[in-house]
Protein backbone atom coordinates (compact mmCIF):
# COMPACT_ATOMS: atom_id res chain seq x y z
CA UNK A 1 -23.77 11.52 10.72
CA UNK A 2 -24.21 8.14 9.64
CA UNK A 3 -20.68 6.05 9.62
CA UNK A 4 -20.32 2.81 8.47
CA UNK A 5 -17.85 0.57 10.01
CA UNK A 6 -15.85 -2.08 8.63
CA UNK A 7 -14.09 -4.70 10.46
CA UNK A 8 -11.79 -5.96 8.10
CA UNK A 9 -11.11 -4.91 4.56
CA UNK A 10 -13.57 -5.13 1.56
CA UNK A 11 -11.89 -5.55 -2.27
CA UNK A 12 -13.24 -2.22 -2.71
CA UNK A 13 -10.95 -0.60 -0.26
CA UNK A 14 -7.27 -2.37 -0.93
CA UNK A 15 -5.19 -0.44 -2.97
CA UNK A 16 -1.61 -1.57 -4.30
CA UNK A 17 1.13 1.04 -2.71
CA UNK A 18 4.91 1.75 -3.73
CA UNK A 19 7.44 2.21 -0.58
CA UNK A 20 9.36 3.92 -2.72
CA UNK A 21 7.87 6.50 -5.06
CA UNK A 22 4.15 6.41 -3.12
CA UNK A 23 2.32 5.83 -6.12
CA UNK A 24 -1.78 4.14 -5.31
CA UNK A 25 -4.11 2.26 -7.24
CA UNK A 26 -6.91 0.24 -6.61
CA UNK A 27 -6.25 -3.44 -6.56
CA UNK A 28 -8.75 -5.91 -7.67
CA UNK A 29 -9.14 -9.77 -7.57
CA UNK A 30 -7.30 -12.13 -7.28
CA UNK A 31 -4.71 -9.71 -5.11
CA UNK A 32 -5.53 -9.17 -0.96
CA UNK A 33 -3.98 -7.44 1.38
CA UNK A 34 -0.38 -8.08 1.60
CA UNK A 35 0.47 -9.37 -1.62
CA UNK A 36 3.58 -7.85 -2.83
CA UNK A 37 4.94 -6.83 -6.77
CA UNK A 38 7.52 -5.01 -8.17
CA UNK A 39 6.26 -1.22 -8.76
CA UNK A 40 5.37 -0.80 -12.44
CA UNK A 41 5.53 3.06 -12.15
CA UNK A 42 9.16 3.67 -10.47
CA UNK A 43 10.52 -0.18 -11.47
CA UNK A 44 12.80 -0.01 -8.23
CA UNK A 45 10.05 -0.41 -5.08
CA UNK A 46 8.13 -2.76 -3.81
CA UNK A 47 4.53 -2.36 -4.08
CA UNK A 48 1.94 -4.36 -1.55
CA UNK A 49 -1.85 -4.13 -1.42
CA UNK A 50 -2.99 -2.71 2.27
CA UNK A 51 -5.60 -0.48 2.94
CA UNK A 52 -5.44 3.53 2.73
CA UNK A 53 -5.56 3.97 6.63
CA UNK A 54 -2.45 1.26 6.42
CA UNK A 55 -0.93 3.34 3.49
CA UNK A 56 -0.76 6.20 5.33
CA UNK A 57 0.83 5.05 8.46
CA UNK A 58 3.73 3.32 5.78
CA UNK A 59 4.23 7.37 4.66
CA UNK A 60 4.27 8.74 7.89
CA UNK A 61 6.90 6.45 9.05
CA UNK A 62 9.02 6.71 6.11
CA UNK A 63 8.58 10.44 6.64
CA UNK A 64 9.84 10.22 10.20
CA UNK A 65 12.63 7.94 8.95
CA UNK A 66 11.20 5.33 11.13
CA UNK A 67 11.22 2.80 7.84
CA UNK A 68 13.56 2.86 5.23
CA UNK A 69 11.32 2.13 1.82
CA UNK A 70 12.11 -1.50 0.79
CA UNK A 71 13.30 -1.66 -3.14
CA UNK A 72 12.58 -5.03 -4.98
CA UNK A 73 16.10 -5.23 -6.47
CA UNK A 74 18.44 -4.66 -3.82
């Protein structure tokens, strides 16, 4: 199997995620990777462009209750 590596993020892979409802979408130019906004699905969370791999550890350790989901009007 041929696997392509990449060292640091491409604009193809950066999606913007909510820490508070989980909601994904791709995010395009002019955002990178760690640029935050208020959520415009939920209205309440903050959302910040990261990578999925990066996305998923946020879940897991709001799952655990490791992280407490930040909200952008608290």
């Amino acid at each position: 199997m041929n696997r392509q590596r990449y060292d640091t993020a491409t604009q193809r892979d950066t999606w913007w995620h909510c820490e508070c409802c989980g909601s994904h979408e791709p995010a395009e130019e002019p955002y990178g990777i760690g640029d935050t906004e208020p959520c415009i699905v939920c209205g309440e969370g903050v959302a910040r462009v990261m990578t999925l791999q990066a996305g998923a550890r946020l879940e897991s350790a709001i799952a655990r209750g490791v992280l407490t989901p930040r909200r952008c009007y608290s």
